[in-house]
C-alpha atoms as a PDB file:
ATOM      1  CA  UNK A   1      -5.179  -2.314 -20.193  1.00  0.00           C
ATOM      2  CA  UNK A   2      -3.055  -1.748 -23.109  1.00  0.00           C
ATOM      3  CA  UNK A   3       0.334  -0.980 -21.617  1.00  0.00           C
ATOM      4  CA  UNK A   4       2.608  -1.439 -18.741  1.00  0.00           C
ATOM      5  CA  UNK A   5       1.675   1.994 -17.316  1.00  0.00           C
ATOM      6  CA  UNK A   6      -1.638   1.192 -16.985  1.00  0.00           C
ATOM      7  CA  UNK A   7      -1.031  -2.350 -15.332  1.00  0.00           C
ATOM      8  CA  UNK A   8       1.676  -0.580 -12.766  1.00  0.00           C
ATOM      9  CA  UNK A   9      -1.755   1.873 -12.215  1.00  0.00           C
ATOM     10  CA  UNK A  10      -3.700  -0.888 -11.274  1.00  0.00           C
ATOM     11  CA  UNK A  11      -1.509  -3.166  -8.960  1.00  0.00           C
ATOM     12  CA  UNK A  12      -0.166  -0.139  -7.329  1.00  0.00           C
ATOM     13  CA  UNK A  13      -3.436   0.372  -6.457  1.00  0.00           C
ATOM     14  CA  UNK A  14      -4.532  -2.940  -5.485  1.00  0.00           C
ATOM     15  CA  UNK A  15      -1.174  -2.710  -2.875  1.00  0.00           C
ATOM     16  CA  UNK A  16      -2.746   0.812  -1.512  1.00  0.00           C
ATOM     17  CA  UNK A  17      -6.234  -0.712  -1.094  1.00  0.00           C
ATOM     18  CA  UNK A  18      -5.476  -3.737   0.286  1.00  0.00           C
ATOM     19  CA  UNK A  19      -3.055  -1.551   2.909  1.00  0.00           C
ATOM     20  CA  UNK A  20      -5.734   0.574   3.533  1.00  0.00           C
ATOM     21  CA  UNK A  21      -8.633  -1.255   3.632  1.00  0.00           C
ATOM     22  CA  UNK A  22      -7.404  -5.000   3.797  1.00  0.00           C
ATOM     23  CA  UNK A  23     -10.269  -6.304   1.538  1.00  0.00           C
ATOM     24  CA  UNK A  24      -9.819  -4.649  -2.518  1.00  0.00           C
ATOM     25  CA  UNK A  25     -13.234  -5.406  -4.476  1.00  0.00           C
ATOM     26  CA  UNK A  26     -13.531  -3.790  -8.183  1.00  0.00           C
ATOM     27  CA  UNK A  27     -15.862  -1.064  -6.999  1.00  0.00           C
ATOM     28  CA  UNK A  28     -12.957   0.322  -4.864  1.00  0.00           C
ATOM     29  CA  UNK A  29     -10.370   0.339  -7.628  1.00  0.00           C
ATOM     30  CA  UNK A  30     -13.186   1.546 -10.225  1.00  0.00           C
ATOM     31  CA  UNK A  31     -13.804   4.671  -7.575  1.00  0.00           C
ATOM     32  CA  UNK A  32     -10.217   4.855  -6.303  1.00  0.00           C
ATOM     33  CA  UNK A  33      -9.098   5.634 -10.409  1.00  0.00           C
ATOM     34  CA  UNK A  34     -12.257   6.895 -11.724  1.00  0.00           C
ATOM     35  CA  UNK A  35     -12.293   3.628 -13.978  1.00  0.00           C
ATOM     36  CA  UNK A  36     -15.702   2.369 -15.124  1.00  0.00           C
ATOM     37  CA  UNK A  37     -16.322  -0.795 -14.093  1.00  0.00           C
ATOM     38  CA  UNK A  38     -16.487  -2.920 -16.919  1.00  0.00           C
ATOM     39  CA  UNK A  39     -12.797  -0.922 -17.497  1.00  0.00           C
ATOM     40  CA  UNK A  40     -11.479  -2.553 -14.249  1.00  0.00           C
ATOM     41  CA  UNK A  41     -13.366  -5.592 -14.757  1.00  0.00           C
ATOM     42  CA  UNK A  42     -11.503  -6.283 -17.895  1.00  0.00           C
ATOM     43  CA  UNK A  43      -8.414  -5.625 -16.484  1.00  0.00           C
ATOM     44  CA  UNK A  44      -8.690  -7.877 -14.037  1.00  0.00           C
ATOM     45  CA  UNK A  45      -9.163 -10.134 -16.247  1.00  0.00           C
ATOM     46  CA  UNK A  46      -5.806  -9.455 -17.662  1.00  0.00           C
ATOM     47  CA  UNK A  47      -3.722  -9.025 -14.726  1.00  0.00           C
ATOM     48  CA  UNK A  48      -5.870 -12.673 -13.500  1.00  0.00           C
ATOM     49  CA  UNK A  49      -4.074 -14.219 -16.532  1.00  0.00           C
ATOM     50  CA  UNK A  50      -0.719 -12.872 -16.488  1.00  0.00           C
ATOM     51  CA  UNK A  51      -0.704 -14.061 -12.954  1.00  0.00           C
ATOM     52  CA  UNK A  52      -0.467 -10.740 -10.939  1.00  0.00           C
ATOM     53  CA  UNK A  53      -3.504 -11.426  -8.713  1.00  0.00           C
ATOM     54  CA  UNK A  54      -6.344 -13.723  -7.211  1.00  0.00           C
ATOM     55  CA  UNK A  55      -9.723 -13.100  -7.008  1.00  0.00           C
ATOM     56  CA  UNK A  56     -12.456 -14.646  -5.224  1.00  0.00           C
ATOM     57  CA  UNK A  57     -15.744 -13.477  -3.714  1.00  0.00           C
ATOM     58  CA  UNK A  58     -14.862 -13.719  -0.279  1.00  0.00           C
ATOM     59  CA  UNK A  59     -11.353 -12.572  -0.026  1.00  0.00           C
ATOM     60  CA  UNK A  60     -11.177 -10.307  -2.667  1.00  0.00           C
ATOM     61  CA  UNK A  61      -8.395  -9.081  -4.868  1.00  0.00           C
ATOM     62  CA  UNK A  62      -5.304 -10.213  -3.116  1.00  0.00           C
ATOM     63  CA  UNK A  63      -1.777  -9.765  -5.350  1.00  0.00           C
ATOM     64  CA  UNK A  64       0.316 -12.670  -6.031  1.00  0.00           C
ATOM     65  CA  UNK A  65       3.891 -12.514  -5.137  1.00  0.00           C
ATOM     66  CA  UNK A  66       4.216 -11.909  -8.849  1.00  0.00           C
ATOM     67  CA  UNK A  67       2.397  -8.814  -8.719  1.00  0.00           C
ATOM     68  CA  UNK A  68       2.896  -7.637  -4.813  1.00  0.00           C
ATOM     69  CA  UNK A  69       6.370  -7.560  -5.754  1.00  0.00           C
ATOM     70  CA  UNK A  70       5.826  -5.465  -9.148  1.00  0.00           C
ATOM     71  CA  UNK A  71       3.716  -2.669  -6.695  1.00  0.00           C
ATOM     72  CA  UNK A  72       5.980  -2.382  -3.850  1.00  0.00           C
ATOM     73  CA  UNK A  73       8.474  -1.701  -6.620  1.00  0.00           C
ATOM     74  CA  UNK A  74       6.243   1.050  -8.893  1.00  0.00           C
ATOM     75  CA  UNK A  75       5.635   2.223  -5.071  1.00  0.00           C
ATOM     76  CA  UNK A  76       8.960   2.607  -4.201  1.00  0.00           C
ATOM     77  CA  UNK A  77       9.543   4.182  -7.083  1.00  0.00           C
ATOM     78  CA  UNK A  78       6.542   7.080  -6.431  1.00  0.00           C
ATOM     79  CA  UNK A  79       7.565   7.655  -2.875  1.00  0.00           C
ATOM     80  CA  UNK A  80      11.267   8.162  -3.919  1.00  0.00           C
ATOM     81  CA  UNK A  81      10.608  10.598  -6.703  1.00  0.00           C
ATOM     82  CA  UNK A  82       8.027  12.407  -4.764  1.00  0.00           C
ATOM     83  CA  UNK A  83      10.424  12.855  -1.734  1.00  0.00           C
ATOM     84  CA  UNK A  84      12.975  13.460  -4.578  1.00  0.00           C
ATOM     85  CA  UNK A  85      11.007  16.253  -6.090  1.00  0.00           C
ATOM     86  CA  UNK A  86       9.807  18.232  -2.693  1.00  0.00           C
ATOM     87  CA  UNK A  87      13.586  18.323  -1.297  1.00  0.00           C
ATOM     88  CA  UNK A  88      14.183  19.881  -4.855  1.00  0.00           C
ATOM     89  CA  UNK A  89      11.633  22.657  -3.511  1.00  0.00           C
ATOM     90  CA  UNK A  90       8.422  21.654  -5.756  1.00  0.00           C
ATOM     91  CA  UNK A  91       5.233  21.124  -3.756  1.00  0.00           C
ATOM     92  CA  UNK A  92       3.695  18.078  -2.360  1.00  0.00           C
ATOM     93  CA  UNK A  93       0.880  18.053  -4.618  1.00  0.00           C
ATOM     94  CA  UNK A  94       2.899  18.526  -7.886  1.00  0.00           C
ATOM     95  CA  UNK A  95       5.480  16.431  -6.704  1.00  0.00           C
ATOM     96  CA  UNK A  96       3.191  13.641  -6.149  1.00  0.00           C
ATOM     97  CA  UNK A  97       1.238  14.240  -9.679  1.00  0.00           C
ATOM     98  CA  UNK A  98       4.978  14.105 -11.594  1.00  0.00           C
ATOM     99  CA  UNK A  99       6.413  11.372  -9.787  1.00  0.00           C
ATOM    100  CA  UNK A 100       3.192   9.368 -11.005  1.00  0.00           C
ATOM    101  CA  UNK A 101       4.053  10.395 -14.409  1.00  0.00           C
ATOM    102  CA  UNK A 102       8.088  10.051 -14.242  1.00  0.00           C
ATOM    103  CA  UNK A 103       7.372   6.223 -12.203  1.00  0.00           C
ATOM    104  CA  UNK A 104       6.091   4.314 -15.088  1.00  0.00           C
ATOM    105  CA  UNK A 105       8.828   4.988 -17.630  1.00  0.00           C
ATOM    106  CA  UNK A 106      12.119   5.593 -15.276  1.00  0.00           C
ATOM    107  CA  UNK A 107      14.921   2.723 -16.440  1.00  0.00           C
ATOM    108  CA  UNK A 108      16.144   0.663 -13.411  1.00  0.00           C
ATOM    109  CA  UNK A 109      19.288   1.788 -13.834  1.00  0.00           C
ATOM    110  CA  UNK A 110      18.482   5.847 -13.796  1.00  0.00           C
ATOM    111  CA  UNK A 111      15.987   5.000 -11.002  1.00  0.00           C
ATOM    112  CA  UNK A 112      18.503   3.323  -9.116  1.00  0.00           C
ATOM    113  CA  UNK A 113      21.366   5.944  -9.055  1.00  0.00           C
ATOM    114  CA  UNK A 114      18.595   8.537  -8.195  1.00  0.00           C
ATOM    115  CA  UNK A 115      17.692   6.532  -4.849  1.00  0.00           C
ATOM    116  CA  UNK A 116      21.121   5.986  -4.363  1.00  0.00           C
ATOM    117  CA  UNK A 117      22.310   9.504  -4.304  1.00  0.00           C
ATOM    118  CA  UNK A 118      19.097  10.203  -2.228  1.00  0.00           C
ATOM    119  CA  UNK A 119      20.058   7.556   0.308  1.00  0.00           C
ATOM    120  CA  UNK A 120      22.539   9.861   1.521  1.00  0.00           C
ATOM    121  CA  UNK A 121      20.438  12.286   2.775  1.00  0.00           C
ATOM    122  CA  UNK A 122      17.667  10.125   4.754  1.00  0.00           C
ATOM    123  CA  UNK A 123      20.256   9.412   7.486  1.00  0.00           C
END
């Protein structure tokens, strides 16, 4: 896990699994990004230690508030630009696959003026 994109990757999808399927074990996040295990292993390792999630046999991998808080916001973030990008005419599928590119290295500040302006609209 050498960057920020790649930890945003992972909690992201630690928040979708755990929606989905309440308990998140490594195997599901290994399948879910097509990560070999000893890949996911490691970074939960890292993500253990920076204090993003819990783990534990029985329960799982559960996110801290540290790191729920960090998904919901990389989430937000791909739901507004993919939203974003199909009112703009683009396809679901594409707009999906850029907003997961665009989501990782957006500022705050540009990200916020786009939902802002996009606000409007969803009333």
């Amino acid at each position: 896990m050498a960057n920020g994109e790649s930890k945003e990757m992972y909690l992201e999808t630690i928040l979708l699994l755990s929606k989905k399927n309440g308990t998140v074990r490594s195997i599901d996040i290994s399948e879910y990004m097509g990560y070999s295990k000893p890949s996911v292993s490691r970074a939960m390792g890292l993500l253990k230690d920076g204090g993003y999630i819990e783990a534990d046999y029985r329960d799982g991998i559960i996110l801290t508030e540290k790191g729920k808080k960090e998904a919901e916001e990389v989430y937000d973030r791909h739901i507004t630009l993919t939203k974003m990008f199909i009112s703009l005419g683009v396809d679901e599928k594409t707009a999906a696959d850029d907003a997961c590119k665009i989501e990782h290295c957006i500022s705050d500040k540009t990200f916020a003026a786009i939902k802002k302006h996009f606000q409007k609209f969803d009333q």
